[in-house]
C-alpha atoms as a PDB file:
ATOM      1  CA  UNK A   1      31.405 -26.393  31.024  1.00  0.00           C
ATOM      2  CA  UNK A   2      29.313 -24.523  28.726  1.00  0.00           C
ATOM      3  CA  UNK A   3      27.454 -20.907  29.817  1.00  0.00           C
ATOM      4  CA  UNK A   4      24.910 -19.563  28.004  1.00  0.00           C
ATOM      5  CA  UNK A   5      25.388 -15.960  27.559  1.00  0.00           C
ATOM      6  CA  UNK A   6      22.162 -13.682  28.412  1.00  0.00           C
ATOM      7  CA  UNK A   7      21.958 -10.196  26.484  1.00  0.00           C
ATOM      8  CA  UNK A   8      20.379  -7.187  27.298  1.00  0.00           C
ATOM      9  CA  UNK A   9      19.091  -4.033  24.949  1.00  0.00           C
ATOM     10  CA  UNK A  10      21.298  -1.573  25.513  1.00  0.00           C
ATOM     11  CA  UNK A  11      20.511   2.415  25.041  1.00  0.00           C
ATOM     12  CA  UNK A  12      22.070   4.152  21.654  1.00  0.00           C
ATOM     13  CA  UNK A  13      23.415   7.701  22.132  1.00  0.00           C
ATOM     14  CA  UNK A  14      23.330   9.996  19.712  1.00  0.00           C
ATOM     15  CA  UNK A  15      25.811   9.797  17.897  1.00  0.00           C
ATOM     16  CA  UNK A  16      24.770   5.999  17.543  1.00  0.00           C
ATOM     17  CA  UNK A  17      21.088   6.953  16.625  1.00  0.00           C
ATOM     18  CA  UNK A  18      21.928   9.184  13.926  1.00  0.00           C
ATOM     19  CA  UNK A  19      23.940   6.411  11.676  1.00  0.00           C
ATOM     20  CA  UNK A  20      20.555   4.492  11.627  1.00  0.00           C
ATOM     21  CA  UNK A  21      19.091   4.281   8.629  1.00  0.00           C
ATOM     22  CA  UNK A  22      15.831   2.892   6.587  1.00  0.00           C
ATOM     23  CA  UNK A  23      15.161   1.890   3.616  1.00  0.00           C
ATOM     24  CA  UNK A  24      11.751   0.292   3.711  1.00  0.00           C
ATOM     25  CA  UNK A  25       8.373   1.932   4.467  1.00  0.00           C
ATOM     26  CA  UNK A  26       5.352   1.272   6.027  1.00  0.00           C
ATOM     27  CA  UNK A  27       1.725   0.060   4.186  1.00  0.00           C
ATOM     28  CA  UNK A  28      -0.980   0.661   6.194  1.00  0.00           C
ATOM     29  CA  UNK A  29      -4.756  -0.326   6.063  1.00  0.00           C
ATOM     30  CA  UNK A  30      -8.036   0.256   7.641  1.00  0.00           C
ATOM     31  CA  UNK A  31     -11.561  -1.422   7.737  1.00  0.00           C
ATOM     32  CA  UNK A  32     -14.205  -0.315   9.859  1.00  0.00           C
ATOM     33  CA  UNK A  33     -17.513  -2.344   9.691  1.00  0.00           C
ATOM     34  CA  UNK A  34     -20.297  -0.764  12.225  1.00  0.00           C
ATOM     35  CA  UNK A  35     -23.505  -3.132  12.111  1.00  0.00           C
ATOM     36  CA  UNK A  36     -22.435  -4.006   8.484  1.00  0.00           C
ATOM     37  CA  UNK A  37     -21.185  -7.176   6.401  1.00  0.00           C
ATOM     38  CA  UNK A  38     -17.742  -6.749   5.354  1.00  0.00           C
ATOM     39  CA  UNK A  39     -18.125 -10.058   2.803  1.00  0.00           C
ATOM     40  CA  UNK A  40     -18.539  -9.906  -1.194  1.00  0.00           C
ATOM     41  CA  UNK A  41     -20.139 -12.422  -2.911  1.00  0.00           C
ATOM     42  CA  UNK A  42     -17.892 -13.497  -5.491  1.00  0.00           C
ATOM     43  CA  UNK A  43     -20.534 -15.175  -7.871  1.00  0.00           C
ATOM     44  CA  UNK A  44     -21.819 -11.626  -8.570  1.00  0.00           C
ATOM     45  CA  UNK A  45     -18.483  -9.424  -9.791  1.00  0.00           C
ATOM     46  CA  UNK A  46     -20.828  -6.341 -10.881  1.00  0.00           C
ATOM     47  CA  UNK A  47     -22.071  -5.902  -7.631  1.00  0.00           C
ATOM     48  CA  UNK A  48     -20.500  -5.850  -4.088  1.00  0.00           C
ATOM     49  CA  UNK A  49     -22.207  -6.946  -1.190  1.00  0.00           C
ATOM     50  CA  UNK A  50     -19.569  -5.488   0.980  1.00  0.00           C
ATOM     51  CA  UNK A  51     -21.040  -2.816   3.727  1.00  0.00           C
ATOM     52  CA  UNK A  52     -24.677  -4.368   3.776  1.00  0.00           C
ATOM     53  CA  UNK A  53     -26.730  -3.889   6.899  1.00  0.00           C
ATOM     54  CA  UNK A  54     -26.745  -6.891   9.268  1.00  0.00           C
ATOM     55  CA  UNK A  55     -29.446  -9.265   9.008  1.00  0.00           C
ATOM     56  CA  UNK A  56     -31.366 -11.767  11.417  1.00  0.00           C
ATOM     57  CA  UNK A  57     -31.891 -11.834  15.009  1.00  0.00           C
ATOM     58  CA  UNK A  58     -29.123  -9.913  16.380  1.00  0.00           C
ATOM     59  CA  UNK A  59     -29.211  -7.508  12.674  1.00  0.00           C
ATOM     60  CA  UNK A  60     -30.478  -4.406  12.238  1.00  0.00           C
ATOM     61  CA  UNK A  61     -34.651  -4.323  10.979  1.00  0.00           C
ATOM     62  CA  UNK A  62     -35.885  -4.150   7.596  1.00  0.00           C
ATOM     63  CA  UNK A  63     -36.730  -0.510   7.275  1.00  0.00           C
ATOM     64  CA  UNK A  64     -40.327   0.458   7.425  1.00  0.00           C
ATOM     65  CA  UNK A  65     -40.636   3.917   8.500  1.00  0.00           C
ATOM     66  CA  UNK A  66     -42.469   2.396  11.703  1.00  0.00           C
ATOM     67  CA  UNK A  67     -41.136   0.056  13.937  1.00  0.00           C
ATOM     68  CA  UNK A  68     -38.198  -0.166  13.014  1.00  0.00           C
ATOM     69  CA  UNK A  69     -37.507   3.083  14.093  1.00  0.00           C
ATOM     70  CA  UNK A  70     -37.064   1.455  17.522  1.00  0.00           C
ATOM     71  CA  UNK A  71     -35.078  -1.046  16.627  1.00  0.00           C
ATOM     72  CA  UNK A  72     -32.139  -1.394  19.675  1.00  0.00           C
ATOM     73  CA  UNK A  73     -29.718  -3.171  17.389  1.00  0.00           C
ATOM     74  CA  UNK A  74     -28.463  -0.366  14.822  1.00  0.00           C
ATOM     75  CA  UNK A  75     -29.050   2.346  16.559  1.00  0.00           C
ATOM     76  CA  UNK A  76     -25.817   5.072  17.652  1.00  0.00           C
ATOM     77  CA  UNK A  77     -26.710   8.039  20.178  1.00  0.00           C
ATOM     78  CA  UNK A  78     -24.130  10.727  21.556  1.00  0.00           C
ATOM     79  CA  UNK A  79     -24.790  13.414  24.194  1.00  0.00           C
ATOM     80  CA  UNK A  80     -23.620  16.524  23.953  1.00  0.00           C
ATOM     81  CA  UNK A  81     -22.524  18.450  26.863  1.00  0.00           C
ATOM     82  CA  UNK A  82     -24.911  21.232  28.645  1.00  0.00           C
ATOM     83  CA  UNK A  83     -27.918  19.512  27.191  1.00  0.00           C
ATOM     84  CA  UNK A  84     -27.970  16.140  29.258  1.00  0.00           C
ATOM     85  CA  UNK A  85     -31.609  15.845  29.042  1.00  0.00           C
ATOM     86  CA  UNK A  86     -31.362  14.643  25.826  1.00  0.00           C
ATOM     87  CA  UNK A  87     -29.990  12.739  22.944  1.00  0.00           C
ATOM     88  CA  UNK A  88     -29.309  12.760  19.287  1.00  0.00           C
ATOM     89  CA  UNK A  89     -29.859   9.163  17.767  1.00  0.00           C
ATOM     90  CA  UNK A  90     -29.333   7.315  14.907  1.00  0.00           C
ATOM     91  CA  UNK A  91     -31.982   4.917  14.117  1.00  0.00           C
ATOM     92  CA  UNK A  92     -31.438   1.750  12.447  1.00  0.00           C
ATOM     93  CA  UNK A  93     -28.097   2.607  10.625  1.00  0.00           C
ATOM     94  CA  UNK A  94     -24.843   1.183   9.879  1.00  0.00           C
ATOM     95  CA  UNK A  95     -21.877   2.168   8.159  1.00  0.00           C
ATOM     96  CA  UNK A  96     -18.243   1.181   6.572  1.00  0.00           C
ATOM     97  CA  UNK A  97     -15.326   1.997   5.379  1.00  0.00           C
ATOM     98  CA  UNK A  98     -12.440   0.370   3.458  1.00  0.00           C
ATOM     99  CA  UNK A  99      -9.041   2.339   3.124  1.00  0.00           C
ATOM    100  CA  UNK A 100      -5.846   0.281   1.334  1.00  0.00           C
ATOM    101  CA  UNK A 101      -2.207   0.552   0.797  1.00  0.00           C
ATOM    102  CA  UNK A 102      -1.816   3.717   2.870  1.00  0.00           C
ATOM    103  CA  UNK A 103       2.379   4.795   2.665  1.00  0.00           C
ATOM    104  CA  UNK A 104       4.256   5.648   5.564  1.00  0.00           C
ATOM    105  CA  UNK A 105       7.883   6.801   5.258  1.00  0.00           C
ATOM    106  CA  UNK A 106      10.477   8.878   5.894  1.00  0.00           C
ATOM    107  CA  UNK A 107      11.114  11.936   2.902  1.00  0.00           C
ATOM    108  CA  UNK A 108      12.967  15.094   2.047  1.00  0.00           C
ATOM    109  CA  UNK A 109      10.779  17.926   1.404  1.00  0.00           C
ATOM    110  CA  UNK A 110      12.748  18.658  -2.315  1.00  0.00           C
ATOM    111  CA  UNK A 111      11.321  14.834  -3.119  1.00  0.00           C
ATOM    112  CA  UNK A 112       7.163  16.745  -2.912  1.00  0.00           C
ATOM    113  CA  UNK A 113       5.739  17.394  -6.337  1.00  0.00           C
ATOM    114  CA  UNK A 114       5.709  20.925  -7.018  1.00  0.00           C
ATOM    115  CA  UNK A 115       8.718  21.534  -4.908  1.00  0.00           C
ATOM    116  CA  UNK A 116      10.938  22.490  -8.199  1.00  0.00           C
ATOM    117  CA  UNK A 117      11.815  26.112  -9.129  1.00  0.00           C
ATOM    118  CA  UNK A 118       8.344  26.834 -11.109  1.00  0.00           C
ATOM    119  CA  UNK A 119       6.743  26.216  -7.822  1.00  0.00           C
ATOM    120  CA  UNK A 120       8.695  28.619  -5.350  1.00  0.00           C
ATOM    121  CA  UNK A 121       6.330  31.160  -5.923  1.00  0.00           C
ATOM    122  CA  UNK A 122       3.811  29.947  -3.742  1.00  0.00           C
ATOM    123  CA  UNK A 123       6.496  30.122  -0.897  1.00  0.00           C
ATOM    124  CA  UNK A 124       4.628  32.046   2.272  1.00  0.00           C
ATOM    125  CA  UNK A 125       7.345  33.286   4.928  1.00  0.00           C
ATOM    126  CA  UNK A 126       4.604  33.749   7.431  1.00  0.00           C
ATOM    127  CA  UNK A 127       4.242  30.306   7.602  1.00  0.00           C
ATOM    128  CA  UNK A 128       7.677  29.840   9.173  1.00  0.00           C
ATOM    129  CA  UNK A 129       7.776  33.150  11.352  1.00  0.00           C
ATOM    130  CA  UNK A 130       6.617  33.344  15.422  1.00  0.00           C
ATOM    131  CA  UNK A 131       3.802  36.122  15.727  1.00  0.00           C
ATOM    132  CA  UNK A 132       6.682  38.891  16.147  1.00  0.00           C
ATOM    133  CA  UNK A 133       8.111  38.089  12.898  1.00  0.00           C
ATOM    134  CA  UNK A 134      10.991  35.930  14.151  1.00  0.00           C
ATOM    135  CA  UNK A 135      12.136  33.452  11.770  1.00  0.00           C
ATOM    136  CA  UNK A 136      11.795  30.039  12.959  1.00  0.00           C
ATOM    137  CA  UNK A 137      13.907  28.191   9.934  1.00  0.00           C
ATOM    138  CA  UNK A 138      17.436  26.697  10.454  1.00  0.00           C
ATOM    139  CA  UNK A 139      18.789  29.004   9.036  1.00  0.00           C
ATOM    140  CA  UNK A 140      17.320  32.303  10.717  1.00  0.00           C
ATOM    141  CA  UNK A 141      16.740  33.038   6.906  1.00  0.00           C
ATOM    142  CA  UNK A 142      12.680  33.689   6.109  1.00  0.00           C
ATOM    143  CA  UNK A 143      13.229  35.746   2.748  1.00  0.00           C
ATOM    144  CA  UNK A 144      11.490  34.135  -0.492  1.00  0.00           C
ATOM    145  CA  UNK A 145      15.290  32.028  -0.777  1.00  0.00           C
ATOM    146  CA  UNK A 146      14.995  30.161   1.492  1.00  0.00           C
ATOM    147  CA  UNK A 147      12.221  28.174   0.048  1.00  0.00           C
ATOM    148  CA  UNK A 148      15.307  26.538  -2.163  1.00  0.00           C
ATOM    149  CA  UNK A 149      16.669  25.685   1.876  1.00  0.00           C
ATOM    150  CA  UNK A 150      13.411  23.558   2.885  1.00  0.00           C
ATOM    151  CA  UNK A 151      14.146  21.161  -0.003  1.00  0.00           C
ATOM    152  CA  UNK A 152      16.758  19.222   1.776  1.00  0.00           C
ATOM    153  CA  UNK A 153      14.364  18.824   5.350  1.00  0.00           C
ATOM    154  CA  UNK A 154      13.679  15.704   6.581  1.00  0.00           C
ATOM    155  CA  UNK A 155       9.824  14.625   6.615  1.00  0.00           C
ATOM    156  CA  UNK A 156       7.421  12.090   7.239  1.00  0.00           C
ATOM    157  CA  UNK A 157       5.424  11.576   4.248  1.00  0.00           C
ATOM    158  CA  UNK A 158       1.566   9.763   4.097  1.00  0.00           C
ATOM    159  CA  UNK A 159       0.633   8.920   0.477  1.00  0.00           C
ATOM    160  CA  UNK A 160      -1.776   7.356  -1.589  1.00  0.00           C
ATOM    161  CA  UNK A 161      -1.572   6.848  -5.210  1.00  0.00           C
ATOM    162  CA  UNK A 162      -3.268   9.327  -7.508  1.00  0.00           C
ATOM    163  CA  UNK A 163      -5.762   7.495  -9.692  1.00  0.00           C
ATOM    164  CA  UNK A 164      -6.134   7.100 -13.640  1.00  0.00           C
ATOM    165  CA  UNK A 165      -9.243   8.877 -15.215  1.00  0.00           C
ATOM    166  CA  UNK A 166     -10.515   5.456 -16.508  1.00  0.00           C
ATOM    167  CA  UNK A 167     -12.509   5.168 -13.190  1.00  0.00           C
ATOM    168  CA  UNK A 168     -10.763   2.267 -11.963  1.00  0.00           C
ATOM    169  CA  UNK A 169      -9.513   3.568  -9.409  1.00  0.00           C
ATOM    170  CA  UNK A 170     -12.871   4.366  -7.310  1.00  0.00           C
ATOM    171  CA  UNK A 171     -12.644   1.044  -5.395  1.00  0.00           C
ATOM    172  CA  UNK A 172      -9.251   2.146  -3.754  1.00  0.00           C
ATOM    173  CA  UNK A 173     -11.587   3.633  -1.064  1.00  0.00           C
ATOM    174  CA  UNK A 174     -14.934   2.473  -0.309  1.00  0.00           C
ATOM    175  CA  UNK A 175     -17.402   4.323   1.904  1.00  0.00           C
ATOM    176  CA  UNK A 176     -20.924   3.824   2.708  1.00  0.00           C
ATOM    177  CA  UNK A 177     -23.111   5.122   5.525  1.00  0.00           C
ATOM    178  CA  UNK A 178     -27.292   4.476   5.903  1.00  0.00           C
ATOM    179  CA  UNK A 179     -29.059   5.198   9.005  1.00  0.00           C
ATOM    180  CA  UNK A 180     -32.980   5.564   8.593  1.00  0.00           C
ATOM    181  CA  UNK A 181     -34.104   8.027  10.912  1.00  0.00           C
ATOM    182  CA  UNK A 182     -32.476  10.807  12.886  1.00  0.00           C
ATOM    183  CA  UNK A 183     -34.065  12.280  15.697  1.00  0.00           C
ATOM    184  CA  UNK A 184     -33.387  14.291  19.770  1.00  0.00           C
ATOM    185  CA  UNK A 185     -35.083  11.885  22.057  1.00  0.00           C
ATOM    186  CA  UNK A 186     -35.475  13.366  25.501  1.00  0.00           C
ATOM    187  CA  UNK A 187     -35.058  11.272  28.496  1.00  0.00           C
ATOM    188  CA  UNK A 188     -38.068  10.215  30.268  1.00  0.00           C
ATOM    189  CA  UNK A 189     -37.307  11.796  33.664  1.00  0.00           C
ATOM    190  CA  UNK A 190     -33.851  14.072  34.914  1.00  0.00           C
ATOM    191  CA  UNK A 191     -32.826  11.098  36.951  1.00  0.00           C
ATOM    192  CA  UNK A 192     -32.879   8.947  34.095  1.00  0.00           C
ATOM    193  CA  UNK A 193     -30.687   8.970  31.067  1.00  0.00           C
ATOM    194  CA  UNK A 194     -32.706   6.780  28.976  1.00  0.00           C
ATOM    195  CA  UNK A 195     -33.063   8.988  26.039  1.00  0.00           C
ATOM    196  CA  UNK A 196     -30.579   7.061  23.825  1.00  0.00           C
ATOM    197  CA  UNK A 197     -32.940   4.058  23.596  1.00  0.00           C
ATOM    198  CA  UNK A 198     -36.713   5.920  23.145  1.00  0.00           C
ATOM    199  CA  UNK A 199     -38.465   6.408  20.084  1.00  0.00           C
ATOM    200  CA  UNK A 200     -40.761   9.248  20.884  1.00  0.00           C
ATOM    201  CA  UNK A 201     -39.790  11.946  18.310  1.00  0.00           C
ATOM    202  CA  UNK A 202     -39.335   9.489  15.581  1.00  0.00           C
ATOM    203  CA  UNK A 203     -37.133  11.007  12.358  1.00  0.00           C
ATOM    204  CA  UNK A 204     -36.781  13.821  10.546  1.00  0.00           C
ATOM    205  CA  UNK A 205     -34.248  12.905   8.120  1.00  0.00           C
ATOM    206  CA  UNK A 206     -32.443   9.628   7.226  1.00  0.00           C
ATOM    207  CA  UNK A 207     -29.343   9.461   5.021  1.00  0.00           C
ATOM    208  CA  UNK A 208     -27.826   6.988   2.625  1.00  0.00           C
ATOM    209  CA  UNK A 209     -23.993   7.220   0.708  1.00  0.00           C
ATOM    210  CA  UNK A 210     -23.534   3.907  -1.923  1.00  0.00           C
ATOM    211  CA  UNK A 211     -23.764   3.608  -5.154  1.00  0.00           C
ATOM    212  CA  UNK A 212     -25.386   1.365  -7.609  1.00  0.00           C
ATOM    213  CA  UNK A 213     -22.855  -0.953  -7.925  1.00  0.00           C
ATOM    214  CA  UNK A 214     -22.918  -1.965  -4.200  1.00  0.00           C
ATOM    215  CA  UNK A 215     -23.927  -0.512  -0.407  1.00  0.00           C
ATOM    216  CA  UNK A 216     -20.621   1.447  -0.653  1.00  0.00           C
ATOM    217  CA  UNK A 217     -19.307   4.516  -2.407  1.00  0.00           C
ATOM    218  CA  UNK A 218     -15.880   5.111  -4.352  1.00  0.00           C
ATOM    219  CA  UNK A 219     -13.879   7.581  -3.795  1.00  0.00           C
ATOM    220  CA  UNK A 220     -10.927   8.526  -5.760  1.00  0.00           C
ATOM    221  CA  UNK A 221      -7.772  10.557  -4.200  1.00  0.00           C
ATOM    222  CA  UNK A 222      -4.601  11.246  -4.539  1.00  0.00           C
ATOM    223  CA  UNK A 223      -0.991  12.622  -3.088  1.00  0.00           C
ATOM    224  CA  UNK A 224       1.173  13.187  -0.907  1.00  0.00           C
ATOM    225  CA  UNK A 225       1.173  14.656   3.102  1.00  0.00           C
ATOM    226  CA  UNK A 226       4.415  15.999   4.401  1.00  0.00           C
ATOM    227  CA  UNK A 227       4.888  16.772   8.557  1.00  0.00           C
ATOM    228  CA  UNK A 228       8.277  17.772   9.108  1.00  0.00           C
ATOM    229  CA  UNK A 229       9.607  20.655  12.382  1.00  0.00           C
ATOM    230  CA  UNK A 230      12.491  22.643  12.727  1.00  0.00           C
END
């Protein structure tokens, strides 16, 4: 006779938990495309399509300072609270945004640039201290040592590469935002919260972020963020 054997996860304690260890981090990624083409056209390498406003039926409208103002397709409202009667819109707009290669892992605090000995000066006890002055480190320590202390604390560290200064870096992150016409619209009665989708008021101000190499902007950064607790 032959039994299969069924297993079960079973809880660690902590003694069992603290012998675990990583070695590999995480890459993370985001795209966001909000009435916007995320495609590049690959037969024109100076230029990328990437982030252009949706087209045809369903798209957003050719901007014309006129009707297209009411266009229902592209359009983003929001409501804030005590003033119900009305609503700020976005008029025929879309935007995007294109982050890559985002790190995630684990870190000591001593592996942070600028953590070596030139750099202790801009050690701030306060930052470590409850509001009666109590120090909050390990160590019950808050003096200007113990900034040589937080160098062996365990953190989680988000990075991005910093860039070269050749510029070719800027695609890294793209970003680009257009929305023709911004504008309160009031709803037509208090019973009905219509406001989002009227056209009364028009614009008074429309905004566009690219660049002339494509409907999105480049933006170069840089470095490292450490959260860590004691």
């Amino acid at each position: 006779m032959n039994a299969n054997p069924v297993l079960a996860l079973e809880a660690l304690d902590d003694e069992e938990m603290d012998a675990v260890t990583g070695q590999a981090g995480i890459l993370l990624s985001f795209q966001y495309y909000f009435n916007s083409n995320q495609a590049d056209n690959p037969g024109t390498p100076d230029f990328n399509e990437a982030g252009a406003r949706l087209t045809g039926a369903t798209g957003c409208a050719t901007p014309n300072g006129g009707a297209s103002l009411g266009n229902m397709n592209c359009r983003f409202a929001m409501q804030l609270k005590n003033r119900e009667s009305e609503w700020l819109v976005f008029k025929n707009g879309h935007a995007s945004i294109d982050l890559r290669r985002l790190s995630l892992d684990a870190s000591e605090l001593g592996d942070s640039y600028g953590s070596g000995a030139a750099f202790n000066s801009f050690f701030n006890a306060e930052k470590f201290q409850e509001v009666d002055g109590t120090c909050l480190l390990p160590s019950g320590d808050c003096s200007s040592a113990a900034s040589s202390g937080l160098a062996n604390m365990a953190g989680l560290r988000l990075s991005y590469p910093e860039g070269s200064n050749d510029g070719q870096e800027f695609n890294d992150v793209r970003f680009g935002l257009y929305f023709e016409g911004l504008a309160v619209e009031p709803n037509s009665s208090p019973l009905i919260q219509d406001g989002w989708s009227r056209n009364i008021n028009g614009s008074f101000m429309g905004l566009n972020i690219a660049d002339n190499n494509g409907y999105q902007a480049g933006i170069a950064f840089g470095g490292d963020f450490y959260l860590y607790g004691f």
